[in-house]
Protein backbone atom coordinates (compact mmCIF):
# COMPACT_ATOMS: atom_id res chain seq x y z
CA UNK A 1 34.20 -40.30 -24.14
CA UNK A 2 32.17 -39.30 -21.18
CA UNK A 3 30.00 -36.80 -21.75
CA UNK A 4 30.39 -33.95 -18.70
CA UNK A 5 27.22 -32.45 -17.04
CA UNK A 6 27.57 -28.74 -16.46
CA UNK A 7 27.72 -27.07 -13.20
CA UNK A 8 24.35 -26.69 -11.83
CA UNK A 9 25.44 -22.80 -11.30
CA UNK A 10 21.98 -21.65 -12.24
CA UNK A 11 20.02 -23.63 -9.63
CA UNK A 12 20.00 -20.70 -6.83
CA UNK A 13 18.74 -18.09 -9.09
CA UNK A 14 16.21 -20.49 -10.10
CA UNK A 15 15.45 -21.63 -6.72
CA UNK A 16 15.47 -17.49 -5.71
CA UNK A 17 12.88 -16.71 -8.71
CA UNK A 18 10.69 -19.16 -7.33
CA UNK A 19 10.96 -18.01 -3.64
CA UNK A 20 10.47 -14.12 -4.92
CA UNK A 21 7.54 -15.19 -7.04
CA UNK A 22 5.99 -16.77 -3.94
CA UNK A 23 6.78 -13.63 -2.10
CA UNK A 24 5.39 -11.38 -4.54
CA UNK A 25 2.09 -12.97 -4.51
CA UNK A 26 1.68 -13.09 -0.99
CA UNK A 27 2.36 -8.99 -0.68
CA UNK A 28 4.86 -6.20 -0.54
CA UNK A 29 8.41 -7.06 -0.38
CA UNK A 30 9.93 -4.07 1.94
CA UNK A 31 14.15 -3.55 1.70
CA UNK A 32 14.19 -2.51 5.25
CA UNK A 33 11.69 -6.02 6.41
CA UNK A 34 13.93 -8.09 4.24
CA UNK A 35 17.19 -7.15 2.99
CA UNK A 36 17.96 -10.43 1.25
CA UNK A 37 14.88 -10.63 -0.46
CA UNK A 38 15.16 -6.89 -1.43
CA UNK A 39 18.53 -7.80 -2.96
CA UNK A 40 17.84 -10.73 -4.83
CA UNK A 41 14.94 -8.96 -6.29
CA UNK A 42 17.33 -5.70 -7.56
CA UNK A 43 19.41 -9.15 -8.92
CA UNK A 44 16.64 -11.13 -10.67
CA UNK A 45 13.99 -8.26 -11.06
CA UNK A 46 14.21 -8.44 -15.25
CA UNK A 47 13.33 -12.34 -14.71
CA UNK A 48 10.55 -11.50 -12.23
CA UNK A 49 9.09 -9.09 -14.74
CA UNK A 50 9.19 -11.54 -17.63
CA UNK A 51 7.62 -14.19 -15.62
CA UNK A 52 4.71 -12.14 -14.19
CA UNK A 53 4.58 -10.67 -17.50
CA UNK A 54 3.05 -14.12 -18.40
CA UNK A 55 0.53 -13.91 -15.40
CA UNK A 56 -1.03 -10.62 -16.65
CA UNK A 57 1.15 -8.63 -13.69
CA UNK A 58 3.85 -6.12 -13.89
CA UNK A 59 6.61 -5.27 -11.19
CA UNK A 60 6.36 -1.93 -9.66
CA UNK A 61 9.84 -1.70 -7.79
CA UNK A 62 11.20 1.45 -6.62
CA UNK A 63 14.60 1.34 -5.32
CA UNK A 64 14.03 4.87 -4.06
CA UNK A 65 12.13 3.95 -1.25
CA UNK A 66 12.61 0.86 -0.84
CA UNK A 67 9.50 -1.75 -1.85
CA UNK A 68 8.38 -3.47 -4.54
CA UNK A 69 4.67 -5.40 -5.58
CA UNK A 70 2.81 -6.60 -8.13
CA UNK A 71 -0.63 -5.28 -10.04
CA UNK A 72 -2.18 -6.58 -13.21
CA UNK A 73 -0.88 -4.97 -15.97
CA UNK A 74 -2.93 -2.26 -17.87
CA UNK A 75 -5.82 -3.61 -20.68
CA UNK A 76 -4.78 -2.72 -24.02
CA UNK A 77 -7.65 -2.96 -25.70
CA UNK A 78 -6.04 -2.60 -29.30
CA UNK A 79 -4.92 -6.03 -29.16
CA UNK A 80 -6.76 -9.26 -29.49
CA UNK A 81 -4.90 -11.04 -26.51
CA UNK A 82 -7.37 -13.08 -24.75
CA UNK A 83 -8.61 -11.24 -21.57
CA UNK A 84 -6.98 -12.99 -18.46
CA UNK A 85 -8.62 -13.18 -14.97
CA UNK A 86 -7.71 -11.28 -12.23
CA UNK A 87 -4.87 -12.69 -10.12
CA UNK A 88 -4.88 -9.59 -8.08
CA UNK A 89 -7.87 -9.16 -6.55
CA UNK A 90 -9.65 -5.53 -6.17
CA UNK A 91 -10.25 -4.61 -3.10
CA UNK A 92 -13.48 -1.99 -2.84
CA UNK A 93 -12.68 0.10 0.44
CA UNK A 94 -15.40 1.65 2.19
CA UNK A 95 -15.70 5.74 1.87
CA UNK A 96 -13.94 6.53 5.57
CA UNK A 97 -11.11 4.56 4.76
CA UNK A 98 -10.72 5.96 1.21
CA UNK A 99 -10.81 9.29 3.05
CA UNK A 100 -8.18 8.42 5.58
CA UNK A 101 -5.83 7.33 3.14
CA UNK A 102 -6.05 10.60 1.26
CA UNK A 103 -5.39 12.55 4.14
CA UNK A 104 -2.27 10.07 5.23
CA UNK A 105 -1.18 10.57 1.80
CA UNK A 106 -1.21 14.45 1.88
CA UNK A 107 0.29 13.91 5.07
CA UNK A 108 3.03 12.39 3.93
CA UNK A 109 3.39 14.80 1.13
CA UNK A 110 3.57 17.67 3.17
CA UNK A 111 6.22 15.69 5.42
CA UNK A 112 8.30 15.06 2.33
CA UNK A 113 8.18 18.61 1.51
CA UNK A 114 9.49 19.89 4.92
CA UNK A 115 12.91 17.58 4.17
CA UNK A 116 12.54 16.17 7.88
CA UNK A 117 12.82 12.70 8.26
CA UNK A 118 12.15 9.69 6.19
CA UNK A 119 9.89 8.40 8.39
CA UNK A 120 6.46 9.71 8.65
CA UNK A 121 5.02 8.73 12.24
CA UNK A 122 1.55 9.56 13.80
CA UNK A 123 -0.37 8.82 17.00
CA UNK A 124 -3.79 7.85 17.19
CA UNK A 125 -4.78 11.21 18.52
CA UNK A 126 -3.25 13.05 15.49
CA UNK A 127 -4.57 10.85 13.04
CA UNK A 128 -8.36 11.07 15.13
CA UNK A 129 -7.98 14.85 14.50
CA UNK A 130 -7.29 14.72 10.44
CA UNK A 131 -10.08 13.28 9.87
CA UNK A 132 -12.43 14.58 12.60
CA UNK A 133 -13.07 17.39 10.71
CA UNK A 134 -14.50 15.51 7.52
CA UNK A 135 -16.81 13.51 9.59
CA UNK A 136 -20.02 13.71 11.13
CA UNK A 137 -20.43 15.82 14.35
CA UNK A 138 -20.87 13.04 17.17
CA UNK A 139 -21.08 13.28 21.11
CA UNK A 140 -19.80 10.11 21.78
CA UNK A 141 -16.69 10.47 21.47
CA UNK A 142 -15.21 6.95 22.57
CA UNK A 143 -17.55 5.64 19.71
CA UNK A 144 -16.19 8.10 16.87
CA UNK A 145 -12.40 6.68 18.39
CA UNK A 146 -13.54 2.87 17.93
CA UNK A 147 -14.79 4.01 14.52
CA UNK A 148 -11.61 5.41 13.49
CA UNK A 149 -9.73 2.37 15.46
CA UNK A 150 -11.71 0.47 13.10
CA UNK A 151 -10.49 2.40 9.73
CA UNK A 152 -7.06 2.36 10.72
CA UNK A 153 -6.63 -1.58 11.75
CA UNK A 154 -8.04 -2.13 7.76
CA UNK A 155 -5.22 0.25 6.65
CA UNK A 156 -2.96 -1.74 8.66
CA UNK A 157 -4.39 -4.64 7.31
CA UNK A 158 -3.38 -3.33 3.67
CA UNK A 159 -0.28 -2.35 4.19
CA UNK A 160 -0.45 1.33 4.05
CA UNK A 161 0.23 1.81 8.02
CA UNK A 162 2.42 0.19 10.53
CA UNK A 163 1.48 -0.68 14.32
CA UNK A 164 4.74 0.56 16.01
CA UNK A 165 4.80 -1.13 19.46
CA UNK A 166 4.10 1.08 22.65
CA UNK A 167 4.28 0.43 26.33
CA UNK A 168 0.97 -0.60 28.21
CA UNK A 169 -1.15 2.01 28.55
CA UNK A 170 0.39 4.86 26.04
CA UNK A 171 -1.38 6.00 23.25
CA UNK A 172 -0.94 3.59 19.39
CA UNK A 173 1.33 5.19 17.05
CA UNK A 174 1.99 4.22 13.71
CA UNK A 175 4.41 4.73 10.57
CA UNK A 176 2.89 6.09 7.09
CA UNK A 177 4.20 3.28 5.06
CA UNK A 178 5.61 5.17 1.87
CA UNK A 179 4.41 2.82 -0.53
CA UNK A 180 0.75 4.59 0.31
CA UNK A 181 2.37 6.87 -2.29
CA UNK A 182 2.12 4.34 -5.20
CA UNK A 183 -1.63 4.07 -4.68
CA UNK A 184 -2.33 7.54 -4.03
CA UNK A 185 -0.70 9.42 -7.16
CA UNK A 186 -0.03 13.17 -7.69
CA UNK A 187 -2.70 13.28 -9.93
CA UNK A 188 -5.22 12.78 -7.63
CA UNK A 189 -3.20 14.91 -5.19
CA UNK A 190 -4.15 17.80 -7.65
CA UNK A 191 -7.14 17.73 -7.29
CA UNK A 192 -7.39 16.92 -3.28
CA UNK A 193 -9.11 20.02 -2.24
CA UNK A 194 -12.20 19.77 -5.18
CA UNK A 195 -12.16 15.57 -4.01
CA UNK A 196 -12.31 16.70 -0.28
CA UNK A 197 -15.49 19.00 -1.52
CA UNK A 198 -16.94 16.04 -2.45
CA UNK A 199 -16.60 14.22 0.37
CA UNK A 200 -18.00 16.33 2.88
CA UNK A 201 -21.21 17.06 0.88
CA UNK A 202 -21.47 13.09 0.92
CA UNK A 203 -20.54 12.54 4.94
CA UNK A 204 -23.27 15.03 5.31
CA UNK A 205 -25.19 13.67 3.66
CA UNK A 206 -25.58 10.57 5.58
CA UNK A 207 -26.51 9.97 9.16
CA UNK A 208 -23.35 8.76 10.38
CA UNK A 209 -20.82 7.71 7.64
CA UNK A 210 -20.50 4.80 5.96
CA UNK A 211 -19.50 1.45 8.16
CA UNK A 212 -16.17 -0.29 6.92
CA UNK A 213 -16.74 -3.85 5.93
């Protein structure tokens, strides 16, 4: 008798582990970016967790608002599980950009709070006069914008802002990205005002900030 082969049924989900794997690595996946992505990730996500379980990563996924990424998974230092290296690199951000993305995220705390909109959007001018305050005193003022031009294209480079696209000549405007929210917890919103403290006494401290690499 001839033995029958079984439908390959399970060869898309496969195939769509792989791809979402891939994906994972590489960034953030974003439902509103890529819906079918998104969706196959809701579909497979207790898969993707057991497989980057085996990396040393865990899936943060909230459905809520609408992304999803990966970070190593937390040390436990009670076991005697072989250390792992890093497959998700840390990234040390200079001081003005740590400072800008504390003041987005309070920003976008506040805009939560109002029950607005679910999207959080700021020019360059706004965003200039958050953190203007917390910086040095300077009189060139098309230097302190290229400074802050500079801090903002890293945050943009991470993931936490997005470039909306303007007509020639008007001023940039970007989105808070809400997954800025998942970096920047409520603990440390707690204790913003006592961190903010802190921060000044340091800016002041110096002769002009500290450069972004």
């Amino acid at each position: 008798m001839q033995e029958l082969e079984p439908e390959p049924e399970n060869v898309p989900a496969t195939n769509g582990l792989s791809v979402l794997v891939i994906l994972l690595l590489k960034g953030i996946i974003y439902q509103e970016a890529d819906g079918g992505a998104w969706n196959a990730l809701l579909n497979l996500q207790a898969r993707v967790r057991d497989y980057m379980a085996v990396l040393g990563l865990e899936l943060v996924l909230d459905e809520a608002e609408g992304y999803a990424f990966l970070r190593s998974r937390p040390e436990n230092e009670e076991t005697a599980t072989p250390k792992l290296p890093r497959l998700v690199a840390r990234r040390p951000l200079s001081f003005p950009v740590s400072l800008l993305l504390a003041l987005l995220r309070k920003k976008l705390a506040e805009f939560d709070a109002s029950g607005g909109d679910t999207r959080l959007v700021l020019s360059r001018d706004e965003i200039v006069e958050l953190i203007r305050v917390f910086l040095p005193e300077s009189s060139n003022e098309a230097k302190l914008i290229d400074q802050i031009e500079t801090y903002l294209n890293k945050i943009v480079e991470l993931g936490f802002l997005r470039r909306l696209k303007q007509g020639a000549g008007q001023t940039a405007v970007f989105e808070v990205r809400r997954i800025l929210k998942a970096f920047v917890d409520a603990q440390w919103l707690a204790d913003f005002d006592a961190r903010l403290a802190a921060y000044q006494v340091q800016l002041g401290a110096g002769s002009g900030g500290v450069a972004d690499e």
